[in-house]
PDB file of N, CA and C in Angstrom:
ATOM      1  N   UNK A   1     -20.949  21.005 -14.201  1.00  0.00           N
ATOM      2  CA  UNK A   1     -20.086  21.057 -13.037  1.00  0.00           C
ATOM      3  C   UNK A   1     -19.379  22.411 -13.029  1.00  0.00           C
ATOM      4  N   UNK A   2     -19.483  22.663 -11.965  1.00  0.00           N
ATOM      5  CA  UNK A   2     -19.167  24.690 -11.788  1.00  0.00           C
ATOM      6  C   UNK A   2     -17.397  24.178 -11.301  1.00  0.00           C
ATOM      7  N   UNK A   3     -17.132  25.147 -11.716  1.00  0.00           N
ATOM      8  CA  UNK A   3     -15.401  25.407 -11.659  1.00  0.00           C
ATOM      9  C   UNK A   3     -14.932  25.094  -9.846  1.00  0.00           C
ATOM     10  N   UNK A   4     -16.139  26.067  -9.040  1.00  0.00           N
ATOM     11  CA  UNK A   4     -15.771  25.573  -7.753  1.00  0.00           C
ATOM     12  C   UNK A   4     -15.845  24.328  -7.456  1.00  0.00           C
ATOM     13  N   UNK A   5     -17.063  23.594  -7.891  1.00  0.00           N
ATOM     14  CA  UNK A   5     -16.977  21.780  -7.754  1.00  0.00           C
ATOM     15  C   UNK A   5     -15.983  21.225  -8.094  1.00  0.00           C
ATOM     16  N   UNK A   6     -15.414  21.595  -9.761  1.00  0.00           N
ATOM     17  CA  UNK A   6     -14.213  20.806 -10.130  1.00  0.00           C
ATOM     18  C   UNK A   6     -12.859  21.035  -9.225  1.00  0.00           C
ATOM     19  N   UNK A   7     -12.607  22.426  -8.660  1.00  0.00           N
ATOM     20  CA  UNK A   7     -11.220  22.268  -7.718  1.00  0.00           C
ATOM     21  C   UNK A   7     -11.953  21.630  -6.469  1.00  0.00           C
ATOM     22  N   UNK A   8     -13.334  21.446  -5.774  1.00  0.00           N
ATOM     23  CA  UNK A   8     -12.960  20.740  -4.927  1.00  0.00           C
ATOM     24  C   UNK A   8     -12.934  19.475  -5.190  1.00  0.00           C
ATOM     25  N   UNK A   9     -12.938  18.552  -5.894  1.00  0.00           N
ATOM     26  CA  UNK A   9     -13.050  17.548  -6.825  1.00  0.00           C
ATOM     27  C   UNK A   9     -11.187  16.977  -7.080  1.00  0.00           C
ATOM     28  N   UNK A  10     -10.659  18.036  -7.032  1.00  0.00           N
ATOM     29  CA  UNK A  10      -9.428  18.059  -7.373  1.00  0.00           C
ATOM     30  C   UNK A  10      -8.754  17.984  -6.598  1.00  0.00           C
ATOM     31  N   UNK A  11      -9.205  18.862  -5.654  1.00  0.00           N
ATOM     32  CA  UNK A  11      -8.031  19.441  -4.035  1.00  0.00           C
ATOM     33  C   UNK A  11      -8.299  17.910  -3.560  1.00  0.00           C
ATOM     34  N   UNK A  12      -9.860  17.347  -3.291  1.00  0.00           N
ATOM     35  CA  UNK A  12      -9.871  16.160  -2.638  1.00  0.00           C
ATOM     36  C   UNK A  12      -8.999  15.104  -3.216  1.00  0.00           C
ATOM     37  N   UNK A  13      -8.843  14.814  -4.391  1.00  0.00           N
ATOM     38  CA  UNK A  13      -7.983  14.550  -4.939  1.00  0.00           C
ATOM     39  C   UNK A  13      -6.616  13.917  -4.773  1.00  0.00           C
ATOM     40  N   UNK A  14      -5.449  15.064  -4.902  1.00  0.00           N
ATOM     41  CA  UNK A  14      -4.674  15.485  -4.129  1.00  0.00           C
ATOM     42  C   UNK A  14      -4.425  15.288  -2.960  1.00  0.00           C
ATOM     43  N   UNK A  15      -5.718  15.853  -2.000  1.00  0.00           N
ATOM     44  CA  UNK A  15      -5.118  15.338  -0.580  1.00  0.00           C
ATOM     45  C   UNK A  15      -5.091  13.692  -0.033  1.00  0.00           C
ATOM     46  N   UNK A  16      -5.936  13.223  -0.857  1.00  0.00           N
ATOM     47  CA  UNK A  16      -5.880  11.248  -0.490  1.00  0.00           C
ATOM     48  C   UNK A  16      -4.693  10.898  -1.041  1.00  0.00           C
ATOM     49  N   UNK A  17      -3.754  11.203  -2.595  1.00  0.00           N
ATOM     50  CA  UNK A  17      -3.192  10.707  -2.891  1.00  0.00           C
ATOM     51  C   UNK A  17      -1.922  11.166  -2.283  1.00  0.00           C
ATOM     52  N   UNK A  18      -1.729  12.591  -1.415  1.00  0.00           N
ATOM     53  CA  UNK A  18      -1.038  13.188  -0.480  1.00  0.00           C
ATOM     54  C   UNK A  18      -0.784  12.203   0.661  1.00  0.00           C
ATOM     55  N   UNK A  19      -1.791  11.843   0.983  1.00  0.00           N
ATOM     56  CA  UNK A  19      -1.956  10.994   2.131  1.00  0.00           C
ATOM     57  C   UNK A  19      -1.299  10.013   2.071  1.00  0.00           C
ATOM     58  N   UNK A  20      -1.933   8.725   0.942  1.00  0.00           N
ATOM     59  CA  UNK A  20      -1.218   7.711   0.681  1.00  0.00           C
ATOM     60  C   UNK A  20       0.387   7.953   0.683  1.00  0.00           C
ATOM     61  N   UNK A  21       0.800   8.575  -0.109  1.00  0.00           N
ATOM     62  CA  UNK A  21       2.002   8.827  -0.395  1.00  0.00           C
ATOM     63  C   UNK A  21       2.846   9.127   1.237  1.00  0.00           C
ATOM     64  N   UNK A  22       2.332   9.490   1.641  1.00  0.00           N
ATOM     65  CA  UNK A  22       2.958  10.080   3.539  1.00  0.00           C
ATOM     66  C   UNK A  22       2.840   8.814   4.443  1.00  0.00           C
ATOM     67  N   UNK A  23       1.558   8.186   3.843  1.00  0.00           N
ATOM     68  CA  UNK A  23       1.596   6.953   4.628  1.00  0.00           C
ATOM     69  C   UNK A  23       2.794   6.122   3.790  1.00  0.00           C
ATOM     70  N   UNK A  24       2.826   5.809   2.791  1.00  0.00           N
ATOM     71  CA  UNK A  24       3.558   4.866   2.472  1.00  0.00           C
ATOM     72  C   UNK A  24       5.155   5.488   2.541  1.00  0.00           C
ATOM     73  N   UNK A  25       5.763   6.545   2.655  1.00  0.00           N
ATOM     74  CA  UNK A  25       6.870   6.851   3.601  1.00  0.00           C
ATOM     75  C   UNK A  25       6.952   6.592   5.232  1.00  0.00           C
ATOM     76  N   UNK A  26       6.008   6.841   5.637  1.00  0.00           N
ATOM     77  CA  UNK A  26       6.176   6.698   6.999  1.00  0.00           C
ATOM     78  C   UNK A  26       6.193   4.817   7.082  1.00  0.00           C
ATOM     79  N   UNK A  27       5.512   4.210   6.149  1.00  0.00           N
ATOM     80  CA  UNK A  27       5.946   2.723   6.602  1.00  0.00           C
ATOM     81  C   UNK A  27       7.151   2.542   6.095  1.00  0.00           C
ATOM     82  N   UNK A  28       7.512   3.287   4.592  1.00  0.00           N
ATOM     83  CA  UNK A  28       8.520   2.895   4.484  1.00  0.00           C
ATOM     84  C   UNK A  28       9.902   3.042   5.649  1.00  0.00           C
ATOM     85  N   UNK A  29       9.525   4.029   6.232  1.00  0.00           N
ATOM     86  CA  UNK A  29      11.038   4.415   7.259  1.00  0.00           C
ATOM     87  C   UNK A  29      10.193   4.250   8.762  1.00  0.00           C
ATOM     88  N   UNK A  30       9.603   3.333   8.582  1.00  0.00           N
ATOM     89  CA  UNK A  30       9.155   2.796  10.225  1.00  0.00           C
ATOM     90  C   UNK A  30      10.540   2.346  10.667  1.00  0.00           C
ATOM     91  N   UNK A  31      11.395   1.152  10.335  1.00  0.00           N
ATOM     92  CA  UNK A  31      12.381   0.815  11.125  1.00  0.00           C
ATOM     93  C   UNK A  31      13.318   2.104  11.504  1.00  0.00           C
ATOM     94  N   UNK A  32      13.775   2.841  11.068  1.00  0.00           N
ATOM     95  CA  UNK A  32      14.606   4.059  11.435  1.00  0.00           C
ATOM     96  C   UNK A  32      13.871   4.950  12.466  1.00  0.00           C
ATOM     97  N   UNK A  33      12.925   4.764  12.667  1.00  0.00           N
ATOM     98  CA  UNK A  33      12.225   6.064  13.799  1.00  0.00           C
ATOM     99  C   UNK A  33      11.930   5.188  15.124  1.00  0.00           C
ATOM    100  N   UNK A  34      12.890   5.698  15.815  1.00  0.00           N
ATOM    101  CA  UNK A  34      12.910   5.193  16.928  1.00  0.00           C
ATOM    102  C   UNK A  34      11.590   4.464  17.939  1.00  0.00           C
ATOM    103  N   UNK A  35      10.816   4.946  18.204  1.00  0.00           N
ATOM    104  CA  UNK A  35       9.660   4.625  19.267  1.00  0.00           C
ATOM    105  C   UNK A  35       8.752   3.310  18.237  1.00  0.00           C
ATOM    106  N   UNK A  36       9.270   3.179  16.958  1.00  0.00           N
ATOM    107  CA  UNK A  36       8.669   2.042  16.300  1.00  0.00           C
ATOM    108  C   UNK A  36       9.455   0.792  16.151  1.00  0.00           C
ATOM    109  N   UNK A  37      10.668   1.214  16.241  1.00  0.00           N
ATOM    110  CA  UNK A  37      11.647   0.179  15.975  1.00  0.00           C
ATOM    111  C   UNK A  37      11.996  -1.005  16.967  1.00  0.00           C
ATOM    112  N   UNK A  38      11.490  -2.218  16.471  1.00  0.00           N
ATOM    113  CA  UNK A  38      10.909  -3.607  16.967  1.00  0.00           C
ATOM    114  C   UNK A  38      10.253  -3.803  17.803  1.00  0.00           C
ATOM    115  N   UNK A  39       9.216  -3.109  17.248  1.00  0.00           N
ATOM    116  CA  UNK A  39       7.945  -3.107  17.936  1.00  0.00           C
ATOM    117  C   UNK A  39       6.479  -3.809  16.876  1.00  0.00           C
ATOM    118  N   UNK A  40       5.248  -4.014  17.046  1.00  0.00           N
ATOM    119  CA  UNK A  40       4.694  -4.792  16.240  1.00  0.00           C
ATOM    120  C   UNK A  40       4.398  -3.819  15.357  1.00  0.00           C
ATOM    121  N   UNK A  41       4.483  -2.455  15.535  1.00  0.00           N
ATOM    122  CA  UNK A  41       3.880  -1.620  15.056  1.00  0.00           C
ATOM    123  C   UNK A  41       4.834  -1.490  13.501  1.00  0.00           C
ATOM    124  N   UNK A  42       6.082  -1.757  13.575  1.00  0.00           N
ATOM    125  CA  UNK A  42       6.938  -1.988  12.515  1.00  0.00           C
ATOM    126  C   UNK A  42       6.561  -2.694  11.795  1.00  0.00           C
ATOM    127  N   UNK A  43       6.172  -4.015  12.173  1.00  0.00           N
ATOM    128  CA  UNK A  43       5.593  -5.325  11.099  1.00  0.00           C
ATOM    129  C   UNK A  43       5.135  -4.694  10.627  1.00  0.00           C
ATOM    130  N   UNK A  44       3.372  -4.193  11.378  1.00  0.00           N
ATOM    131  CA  UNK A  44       2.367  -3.680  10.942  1.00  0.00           C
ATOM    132  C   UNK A  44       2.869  -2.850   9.241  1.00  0.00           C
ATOM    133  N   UNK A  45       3.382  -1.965   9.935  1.00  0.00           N
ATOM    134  CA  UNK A  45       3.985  -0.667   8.456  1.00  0.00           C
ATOM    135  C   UNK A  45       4.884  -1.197   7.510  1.00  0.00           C
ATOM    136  N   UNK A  46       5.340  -2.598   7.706  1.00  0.00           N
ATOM    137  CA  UNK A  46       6.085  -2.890   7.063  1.00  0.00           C
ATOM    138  C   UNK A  46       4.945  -3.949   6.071  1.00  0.00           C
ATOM    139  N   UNK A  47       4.411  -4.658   6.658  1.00  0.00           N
ATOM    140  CA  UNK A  47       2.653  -4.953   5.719  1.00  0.00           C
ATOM    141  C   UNK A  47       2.228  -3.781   5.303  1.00  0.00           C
ATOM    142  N   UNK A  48       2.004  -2.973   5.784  1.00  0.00           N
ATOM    143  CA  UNK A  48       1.366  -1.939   4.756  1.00  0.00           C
ATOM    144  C   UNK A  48       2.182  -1.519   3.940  1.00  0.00           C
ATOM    145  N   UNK A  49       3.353  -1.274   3.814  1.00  0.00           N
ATOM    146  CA  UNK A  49       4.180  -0.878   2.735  1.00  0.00           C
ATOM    147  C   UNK A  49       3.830  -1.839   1.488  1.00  0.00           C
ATOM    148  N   UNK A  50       4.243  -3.170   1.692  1.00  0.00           N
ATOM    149  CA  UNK A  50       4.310  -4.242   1.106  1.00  0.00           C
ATOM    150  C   UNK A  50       2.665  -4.348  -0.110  1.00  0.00           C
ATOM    151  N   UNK A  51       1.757  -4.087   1.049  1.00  0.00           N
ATOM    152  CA  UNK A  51       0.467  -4.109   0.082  1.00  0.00           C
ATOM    153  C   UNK A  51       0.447  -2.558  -0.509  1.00  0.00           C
ATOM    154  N   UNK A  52       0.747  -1.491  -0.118  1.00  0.00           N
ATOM    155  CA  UNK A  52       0.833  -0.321  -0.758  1.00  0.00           C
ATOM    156  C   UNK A  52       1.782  -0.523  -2.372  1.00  0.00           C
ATOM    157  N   UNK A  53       2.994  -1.170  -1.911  1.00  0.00           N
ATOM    158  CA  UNK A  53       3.720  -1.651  -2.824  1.00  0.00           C
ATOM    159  C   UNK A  53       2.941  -2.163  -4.551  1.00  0.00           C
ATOM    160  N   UNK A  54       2.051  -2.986  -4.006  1.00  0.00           N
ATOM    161  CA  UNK A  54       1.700  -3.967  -4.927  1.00  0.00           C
ATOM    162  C   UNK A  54       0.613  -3.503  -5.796  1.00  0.00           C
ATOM    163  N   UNK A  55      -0.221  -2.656  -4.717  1.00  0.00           N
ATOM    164  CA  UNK A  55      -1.414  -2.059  -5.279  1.00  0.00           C
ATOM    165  C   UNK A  55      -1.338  -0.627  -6.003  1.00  0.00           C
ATOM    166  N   UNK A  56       0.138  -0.085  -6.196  1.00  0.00           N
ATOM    167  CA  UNK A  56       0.094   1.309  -6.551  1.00  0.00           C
ATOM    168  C   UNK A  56      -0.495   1.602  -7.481  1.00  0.00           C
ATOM    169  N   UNK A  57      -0.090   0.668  -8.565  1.00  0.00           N
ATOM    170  CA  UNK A  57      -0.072   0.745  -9.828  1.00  0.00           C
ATOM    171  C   UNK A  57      -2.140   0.884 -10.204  1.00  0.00           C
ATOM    172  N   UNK A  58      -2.570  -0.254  -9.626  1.00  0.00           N
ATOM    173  CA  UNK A  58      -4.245   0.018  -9.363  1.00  0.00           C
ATOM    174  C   UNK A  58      -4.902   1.718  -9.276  1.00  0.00           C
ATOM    175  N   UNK A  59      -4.358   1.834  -7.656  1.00  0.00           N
ATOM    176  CA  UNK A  59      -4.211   3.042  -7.142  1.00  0.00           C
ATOM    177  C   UNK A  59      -4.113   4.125  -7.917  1.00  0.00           C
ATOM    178  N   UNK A  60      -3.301   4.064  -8.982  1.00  0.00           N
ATOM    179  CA  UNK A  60      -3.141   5.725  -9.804  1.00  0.00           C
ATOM    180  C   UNK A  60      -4.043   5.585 -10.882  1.00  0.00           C
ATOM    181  N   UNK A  61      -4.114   4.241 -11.609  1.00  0.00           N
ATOM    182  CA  UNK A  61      -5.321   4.051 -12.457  1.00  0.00           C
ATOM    183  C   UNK A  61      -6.275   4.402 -12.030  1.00  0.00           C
ATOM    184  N   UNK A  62      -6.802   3.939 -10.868  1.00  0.00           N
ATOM    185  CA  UNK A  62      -8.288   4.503 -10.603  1.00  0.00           C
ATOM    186  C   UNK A  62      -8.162   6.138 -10.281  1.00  0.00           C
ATOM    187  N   UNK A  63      -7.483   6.755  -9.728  1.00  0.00           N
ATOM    188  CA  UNK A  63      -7.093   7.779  -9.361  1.00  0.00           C
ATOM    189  C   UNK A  63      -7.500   8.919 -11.212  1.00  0.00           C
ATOM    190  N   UNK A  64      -6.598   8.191 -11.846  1.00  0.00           N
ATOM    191  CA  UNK A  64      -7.011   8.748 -13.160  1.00  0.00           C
ATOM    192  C   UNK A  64      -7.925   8.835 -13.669  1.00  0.00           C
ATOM    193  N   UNK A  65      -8.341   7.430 -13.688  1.00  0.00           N
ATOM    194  CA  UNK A  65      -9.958   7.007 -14.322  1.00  0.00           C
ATOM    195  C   UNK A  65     -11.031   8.351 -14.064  1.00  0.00           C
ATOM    196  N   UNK A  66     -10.512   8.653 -12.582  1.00  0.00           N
ATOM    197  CA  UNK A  66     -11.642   9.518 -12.000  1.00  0.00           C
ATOM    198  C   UNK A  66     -11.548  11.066 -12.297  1.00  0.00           C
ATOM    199  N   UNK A  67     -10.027  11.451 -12.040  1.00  0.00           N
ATOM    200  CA  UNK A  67     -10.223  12.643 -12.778  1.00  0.00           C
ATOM    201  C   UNK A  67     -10.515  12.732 -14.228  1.00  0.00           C
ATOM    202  N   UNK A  68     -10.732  12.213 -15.007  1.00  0.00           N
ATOM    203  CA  UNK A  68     -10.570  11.664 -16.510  1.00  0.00           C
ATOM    204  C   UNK A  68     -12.176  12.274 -16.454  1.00  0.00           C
ATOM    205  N   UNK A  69     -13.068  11.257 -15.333  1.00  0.00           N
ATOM    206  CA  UNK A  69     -14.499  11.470 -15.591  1.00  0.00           C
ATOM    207  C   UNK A  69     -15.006  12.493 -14.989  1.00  0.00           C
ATOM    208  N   UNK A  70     -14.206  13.098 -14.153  1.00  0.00           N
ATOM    209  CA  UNK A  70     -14.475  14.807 -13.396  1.00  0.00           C
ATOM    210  C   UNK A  70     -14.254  15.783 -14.386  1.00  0.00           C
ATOM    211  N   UNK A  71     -13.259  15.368 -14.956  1.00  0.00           N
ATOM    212  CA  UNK A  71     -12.944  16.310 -16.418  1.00  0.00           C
ATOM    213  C   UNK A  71     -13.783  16.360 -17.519  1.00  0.00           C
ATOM    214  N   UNK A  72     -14.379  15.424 -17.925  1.00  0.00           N
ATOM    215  CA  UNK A  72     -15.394  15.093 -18.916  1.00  0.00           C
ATOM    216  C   UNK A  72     -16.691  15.611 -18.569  1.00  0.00           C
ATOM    217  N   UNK A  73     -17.159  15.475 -17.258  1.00  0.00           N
ATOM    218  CA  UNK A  73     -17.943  16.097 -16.723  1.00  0.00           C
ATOM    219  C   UNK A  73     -18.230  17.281 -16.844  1.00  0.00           C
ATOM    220  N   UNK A  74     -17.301  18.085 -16.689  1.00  0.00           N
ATOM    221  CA  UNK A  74     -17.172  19.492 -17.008  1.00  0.00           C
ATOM    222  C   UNK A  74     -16.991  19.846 -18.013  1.00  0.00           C
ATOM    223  N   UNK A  75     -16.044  18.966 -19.336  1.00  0.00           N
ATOM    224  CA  UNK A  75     -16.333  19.707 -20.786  1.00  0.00           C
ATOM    225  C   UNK A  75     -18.256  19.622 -21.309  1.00  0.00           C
ATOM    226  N   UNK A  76     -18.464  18.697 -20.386  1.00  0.00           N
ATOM    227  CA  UNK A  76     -19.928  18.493 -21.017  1.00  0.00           C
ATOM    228  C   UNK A  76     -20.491  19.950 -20.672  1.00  0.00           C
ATOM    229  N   UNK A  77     -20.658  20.138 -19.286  1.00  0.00           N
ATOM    230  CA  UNK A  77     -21.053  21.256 -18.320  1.00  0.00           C
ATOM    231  C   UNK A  77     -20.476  22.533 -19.038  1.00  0.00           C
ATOM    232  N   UNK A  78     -19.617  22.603 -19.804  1.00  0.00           N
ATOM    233  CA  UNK A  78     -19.264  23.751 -20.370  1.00  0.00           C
ATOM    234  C   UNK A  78     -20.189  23.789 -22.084  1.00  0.00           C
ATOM    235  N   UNK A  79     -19.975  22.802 -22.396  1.00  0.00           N
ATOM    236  CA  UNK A  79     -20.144  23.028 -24.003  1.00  0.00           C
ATOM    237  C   UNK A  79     -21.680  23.138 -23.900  1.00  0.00           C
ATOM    238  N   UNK A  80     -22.588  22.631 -22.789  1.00  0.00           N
ATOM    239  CA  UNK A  80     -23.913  23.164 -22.721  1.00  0.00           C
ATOM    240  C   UNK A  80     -24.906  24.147 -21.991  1.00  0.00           C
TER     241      UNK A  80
END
């Protein structure tokens, strides 16, 4: 695995767990932003918080797991 694969490997990375993280603020402060507030769209984000909530912990494990094996990947790719 060439160095350019591993940062894009990485950046992608980053930007999902970027994501998540933006999503799960924006549900978290759905009730405070006006054009959402008691509307279904609040429930909605307020379920997704709730399962974001529960599943984080999953979420960063696998998250790890994977760079763990992107990384390994590449000590192999190096040492041969």
């Amino acid at each position: 695995m060439t160095r350019a694969t591993l940062n894009k490997k990485i950046s992608f990375t980053y930007a999902l767990l970027f994501g998540v993280l933006g999503l799960s603020l924006i549900a978290k402060l759905a009730p405070y932003i006006p054009f959402l507030n008691a509307t279904e769209l609040q429930s909605l984000f307020a379920d997704i918080y709730e399962y974001m909530k529960d599943m984080a912990l999953i979420f960063i494990t696998v998250i790890a797991a994977y760079l763990a094996n992107v990384f390994q990947k590449r000590s192999s790719f190096v040492n041969s």
